[in-house]
N, C-alpha and C. Protein backbone atom coordinates (compact mmCIF):
# COMPACT_ATOMS: atom_id res chain seq x y z
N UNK A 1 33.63 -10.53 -16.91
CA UNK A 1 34.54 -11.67 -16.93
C UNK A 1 34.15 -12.56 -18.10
N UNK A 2 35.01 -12.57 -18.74
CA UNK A 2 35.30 -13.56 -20.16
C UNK A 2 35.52 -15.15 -19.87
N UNK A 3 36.54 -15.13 -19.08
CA UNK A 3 37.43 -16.78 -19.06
C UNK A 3 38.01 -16.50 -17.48
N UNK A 4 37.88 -17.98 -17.24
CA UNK A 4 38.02 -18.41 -16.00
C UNK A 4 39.49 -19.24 -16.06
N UNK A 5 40.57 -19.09 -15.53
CA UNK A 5 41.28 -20.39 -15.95
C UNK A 5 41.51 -21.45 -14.64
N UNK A 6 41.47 -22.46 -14.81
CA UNK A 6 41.24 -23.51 -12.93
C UNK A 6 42.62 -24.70 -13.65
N UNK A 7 43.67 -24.53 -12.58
CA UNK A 7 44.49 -25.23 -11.83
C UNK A 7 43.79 -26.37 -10.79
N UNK A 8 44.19 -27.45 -11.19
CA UNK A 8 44.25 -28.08 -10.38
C UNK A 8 45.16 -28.68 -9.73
N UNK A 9 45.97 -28.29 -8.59
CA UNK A 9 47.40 -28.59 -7.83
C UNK A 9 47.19 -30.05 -7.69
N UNK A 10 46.14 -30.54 -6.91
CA UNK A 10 46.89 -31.67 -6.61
C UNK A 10 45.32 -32.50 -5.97
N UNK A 11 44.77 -33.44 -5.92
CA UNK A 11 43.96 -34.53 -5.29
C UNK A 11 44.79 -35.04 -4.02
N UNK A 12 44.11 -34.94 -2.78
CA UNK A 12 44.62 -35.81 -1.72
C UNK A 12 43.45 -37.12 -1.78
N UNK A 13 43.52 -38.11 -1.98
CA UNK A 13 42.79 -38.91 -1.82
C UNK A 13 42.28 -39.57 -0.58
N UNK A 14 43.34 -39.07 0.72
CA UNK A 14 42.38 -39.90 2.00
C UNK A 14 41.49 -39.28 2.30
N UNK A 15 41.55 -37.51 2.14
CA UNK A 15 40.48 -36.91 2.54
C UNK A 15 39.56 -36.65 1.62
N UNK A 16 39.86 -36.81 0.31
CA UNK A 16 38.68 -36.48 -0.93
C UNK A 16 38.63 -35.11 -1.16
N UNK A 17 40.02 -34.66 -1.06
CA UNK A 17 40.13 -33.28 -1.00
C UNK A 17 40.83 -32.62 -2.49
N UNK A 18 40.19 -31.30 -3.48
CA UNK A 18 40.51 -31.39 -4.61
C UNK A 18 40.92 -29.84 -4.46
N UNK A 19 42.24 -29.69 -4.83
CA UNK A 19 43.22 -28.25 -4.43
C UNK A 19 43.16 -27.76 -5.80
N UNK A 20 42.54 -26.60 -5.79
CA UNK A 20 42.69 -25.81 -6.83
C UNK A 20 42.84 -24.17 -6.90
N UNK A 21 43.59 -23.43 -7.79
CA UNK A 21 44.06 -22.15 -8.34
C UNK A 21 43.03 -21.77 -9.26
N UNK A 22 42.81 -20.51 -9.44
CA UNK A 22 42.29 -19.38 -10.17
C UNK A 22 42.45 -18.49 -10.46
N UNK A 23 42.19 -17.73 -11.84
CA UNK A 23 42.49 -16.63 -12.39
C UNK A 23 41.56 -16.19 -13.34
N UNK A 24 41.58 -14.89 -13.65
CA UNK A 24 40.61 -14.81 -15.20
C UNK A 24 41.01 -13.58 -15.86
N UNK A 25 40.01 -13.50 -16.80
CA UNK A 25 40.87 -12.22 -17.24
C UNK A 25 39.97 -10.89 -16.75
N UNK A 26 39.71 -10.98 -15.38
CA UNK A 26 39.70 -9.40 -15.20
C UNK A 26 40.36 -9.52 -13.84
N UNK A 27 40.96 -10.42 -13.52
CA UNK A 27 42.04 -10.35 -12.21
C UNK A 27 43.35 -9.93 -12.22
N UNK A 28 44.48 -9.24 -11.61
CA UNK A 28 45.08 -8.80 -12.64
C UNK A 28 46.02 -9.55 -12.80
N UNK A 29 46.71 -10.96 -12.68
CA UNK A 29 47.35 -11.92 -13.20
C UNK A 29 46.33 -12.98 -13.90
N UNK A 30 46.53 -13.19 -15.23
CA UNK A 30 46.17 -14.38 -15.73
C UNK A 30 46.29 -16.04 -15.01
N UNK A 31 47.67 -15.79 -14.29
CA UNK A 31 47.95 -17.14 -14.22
C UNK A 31 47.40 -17.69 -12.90
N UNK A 32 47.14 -18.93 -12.57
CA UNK A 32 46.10 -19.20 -11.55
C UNK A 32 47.75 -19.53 -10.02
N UNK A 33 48.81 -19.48 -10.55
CA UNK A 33 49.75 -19.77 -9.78
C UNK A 33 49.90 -18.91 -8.81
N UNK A 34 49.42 -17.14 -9.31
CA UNK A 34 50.12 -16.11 -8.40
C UNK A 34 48.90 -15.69 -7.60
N UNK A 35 47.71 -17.10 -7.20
CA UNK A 35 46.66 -16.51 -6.38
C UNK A 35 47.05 -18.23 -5.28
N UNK A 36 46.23 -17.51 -4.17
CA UNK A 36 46.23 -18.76 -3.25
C UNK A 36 45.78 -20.04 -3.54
N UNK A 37 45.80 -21.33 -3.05
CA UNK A 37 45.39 -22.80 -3.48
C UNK A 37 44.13 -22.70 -2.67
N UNK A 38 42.99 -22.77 -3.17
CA UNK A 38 41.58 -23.02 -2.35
C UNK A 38 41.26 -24.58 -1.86
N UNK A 39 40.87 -24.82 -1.20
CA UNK A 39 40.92 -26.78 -0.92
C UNK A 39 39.21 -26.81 -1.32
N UNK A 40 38.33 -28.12 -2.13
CA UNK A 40 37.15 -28.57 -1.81
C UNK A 40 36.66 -30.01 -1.76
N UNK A 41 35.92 -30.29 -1.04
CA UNK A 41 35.79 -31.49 -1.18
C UNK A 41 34.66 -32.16 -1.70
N UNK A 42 34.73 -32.66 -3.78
CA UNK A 42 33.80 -32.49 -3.75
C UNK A 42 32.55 -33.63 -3.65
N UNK A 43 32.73 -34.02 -3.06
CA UNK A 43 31.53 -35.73 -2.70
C UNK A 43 30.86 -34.47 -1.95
N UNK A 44 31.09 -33.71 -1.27
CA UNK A 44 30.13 -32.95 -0.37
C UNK A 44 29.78 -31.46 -1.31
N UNK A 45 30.67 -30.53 -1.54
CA UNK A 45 30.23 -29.80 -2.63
C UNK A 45 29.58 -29.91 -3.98
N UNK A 46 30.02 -30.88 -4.48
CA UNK A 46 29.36 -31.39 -5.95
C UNK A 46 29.21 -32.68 -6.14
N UNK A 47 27.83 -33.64 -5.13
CA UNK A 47 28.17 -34.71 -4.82
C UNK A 47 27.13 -35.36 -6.28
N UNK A 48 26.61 -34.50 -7.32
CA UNK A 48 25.99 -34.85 -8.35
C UNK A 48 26.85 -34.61 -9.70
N UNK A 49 28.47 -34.63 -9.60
CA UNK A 49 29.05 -34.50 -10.81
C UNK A 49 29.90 -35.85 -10.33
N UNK A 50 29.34 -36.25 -11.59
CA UNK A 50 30.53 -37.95 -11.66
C UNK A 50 31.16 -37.97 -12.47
N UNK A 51 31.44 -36.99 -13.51
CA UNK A 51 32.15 -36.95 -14.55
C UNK A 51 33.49 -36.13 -14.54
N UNK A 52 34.30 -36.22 -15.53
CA UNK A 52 35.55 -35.01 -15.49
C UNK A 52 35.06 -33.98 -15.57
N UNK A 53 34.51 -33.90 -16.50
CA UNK A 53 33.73 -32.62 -17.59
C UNK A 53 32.66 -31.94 -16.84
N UNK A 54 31.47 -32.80 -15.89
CA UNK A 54 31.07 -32.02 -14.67
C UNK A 54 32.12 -32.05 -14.01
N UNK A 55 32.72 -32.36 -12.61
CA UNK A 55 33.80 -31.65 -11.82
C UNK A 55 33.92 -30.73 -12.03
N UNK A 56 35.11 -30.71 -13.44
CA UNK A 56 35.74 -29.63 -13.37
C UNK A 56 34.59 -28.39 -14.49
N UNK A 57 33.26 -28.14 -14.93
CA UNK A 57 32.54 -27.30 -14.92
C UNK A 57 32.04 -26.82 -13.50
N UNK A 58 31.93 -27.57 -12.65
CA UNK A 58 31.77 -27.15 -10.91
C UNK A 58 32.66 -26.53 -10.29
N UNK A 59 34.06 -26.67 -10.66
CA UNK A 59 35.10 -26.42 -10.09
C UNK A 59 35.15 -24.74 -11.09
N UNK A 60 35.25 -24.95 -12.69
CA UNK A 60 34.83 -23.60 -12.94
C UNK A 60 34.33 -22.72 -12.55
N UNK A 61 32.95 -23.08 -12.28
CA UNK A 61 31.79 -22.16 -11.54
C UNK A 61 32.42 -21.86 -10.34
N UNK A 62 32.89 -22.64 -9.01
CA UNK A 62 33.36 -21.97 -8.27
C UNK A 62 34.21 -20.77 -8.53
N UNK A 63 35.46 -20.98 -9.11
CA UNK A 63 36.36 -20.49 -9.88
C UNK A 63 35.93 -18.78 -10.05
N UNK A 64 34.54 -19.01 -10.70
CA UNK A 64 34.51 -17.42 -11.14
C UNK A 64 34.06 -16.81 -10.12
N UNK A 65 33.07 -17.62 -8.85
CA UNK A 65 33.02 -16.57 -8.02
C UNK A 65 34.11 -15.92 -6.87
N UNK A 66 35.09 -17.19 -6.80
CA UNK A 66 36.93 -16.78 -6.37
C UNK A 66 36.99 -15.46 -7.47
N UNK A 67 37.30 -15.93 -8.64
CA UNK A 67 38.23 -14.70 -9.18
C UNK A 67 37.33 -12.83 -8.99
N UNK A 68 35.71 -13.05 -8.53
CA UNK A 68 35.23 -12.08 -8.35
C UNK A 68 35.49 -11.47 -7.37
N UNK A 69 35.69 -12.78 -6.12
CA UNK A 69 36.23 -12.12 -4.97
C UNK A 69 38.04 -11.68 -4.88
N UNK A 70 38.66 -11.91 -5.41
CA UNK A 70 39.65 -11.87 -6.55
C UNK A 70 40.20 -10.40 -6.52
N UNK A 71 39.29 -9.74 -7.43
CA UNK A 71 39.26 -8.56 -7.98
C UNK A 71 38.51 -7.33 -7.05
N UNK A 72 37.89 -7.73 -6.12
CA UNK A 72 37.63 -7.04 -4.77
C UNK A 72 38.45 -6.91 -3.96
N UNK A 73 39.25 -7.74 -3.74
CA UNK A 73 40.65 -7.90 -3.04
C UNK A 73 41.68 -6.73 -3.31
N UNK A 74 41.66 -7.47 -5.16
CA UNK A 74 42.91 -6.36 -5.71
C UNK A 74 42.75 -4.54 -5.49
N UNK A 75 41.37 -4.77 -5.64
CA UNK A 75 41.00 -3.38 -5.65
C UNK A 75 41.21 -2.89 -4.15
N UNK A 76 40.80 -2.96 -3.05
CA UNK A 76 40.61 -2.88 -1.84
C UNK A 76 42.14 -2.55 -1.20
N UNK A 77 42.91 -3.54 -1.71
CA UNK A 77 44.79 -2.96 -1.65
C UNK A 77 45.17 -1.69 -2.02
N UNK A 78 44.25 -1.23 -3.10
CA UNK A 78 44.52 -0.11 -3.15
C UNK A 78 43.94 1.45 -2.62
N UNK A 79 43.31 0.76 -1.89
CA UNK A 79 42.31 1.86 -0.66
C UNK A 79 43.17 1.81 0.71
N UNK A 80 44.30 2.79 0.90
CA UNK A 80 44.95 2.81 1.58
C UNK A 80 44.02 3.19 3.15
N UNK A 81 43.31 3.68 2.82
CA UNK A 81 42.12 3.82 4.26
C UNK A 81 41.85 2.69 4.72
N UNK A 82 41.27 1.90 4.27
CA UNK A 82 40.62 0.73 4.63
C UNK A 82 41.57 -0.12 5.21
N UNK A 83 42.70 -0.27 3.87
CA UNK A 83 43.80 -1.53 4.64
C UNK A 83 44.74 -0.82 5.75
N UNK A 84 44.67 0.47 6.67
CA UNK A 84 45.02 0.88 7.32
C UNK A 84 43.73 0.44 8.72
N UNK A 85 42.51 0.55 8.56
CA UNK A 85 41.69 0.52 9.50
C UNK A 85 42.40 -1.23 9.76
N UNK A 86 41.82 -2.40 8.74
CA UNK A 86 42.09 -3.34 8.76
C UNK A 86 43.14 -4.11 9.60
N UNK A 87 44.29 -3.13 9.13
CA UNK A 87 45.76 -3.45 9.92
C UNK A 87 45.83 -2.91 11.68
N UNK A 88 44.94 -1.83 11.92
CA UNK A 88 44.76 -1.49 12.85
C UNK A 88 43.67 -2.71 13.56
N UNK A 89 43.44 -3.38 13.47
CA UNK A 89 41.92 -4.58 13.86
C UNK A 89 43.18 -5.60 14.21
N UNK A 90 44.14 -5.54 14.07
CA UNK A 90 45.03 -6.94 14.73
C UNK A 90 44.80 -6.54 15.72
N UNK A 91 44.28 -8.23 16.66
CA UNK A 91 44.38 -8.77 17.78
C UNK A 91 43.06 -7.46 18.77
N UNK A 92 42.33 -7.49 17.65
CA UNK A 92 40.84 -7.04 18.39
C UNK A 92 40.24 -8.78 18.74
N UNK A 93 39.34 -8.37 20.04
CA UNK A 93 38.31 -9.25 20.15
C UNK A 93 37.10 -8.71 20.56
N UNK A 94 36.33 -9.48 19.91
CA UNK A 94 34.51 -8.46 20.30
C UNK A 94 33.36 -9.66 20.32
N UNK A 95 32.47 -9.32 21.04
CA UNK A 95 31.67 -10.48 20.76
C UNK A 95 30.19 -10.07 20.97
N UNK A 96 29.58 -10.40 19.85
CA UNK A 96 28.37 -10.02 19.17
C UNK A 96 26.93 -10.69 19.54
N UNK A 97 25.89 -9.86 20.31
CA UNK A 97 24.54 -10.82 20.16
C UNK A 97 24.25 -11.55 19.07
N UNK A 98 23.61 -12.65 18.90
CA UNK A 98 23.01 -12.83 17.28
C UNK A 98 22.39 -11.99 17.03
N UNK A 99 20.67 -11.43 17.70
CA UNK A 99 19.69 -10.51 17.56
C UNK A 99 20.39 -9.43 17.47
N UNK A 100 21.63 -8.54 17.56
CA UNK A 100 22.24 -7.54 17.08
C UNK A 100 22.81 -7.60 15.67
N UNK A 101 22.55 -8.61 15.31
CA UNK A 101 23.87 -8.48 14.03
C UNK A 101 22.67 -9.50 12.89
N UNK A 102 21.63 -9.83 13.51
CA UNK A 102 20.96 -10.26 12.30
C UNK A 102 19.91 -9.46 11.66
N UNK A 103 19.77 -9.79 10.62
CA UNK A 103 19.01 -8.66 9.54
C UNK A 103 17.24 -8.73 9.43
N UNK A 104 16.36 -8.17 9.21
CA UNK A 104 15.62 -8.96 9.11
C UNK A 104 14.92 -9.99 8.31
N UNK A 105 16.18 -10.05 7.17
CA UNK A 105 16.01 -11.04 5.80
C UNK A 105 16.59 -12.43 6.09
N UNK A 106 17.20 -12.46 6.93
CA UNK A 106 18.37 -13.38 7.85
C UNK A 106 17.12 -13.92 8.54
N UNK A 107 16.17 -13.36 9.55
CA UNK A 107 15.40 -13.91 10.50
C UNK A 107 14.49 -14.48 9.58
N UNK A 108 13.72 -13.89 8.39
CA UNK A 108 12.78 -14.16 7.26
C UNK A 108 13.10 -15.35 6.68
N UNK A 109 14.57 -15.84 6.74
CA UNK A 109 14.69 -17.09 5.36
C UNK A 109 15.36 -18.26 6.65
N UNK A 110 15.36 -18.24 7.66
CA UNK A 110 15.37 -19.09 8.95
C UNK A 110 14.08 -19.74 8.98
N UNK A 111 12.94 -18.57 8.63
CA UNK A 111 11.77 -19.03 9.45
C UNK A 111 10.91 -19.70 7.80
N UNK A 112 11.60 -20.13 6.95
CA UNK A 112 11.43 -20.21 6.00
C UNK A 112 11.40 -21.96 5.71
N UNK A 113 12.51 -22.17 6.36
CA UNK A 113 13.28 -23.43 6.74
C UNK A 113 12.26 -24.55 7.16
């Protein structure tokens, strides 16, 4: 990934909420319009950028790891297996021990804390 490009739709100001689009150039639309609006808020995500120029380098950085997940997406649409298992998972419910489903790198960086 070369270039990131970040939309910003729109500021709600009661909630401090900052709506933004993404794209880059290994996603396969350039334009940040034909991907979903992500919401952040950033006094709590980036409560050490007071500037435009930080923000929106924070909002970049997010940006590229969207458009990475992005391009996992695009790809994955085209694994007709998978988005068949997937489509088959509507209106499953299951419910998981923690101690079954945690790793032991998961228990390691808890006890780290």
């Amino acid at each position: 990934m070369n270039t990131v490009t970040v939309k910003i739709v729109n500021f709600e100001s009661p909630n401090g909420f900052l709506i933004c689009r993404f794209a880059s150039d290994t996603t396969a639309s350039s334009n940040p319009d034909d991907y979903p609006a992500l919401t952040y808020q950033p006094a709590i995500t980036w409560p050490d950028a007071n500037t435009e120029a930080e923000i929106m380098e924070c909002v970049a950085r997010a940006g590229q790891n969207v458009c990475e997940e992005i391009v996992k997406i695009e790809a994955m649409k085209n694994n007709d297996g998978k988005m068949t298992i997937l489509a088959e998972m509507v209106g499953n419910t299951q419910t998981f021990n923690v101690s079954d489903i945690t790793t032991s790198t998961d228990e390691t960086d808890s006890e780290e804390v």
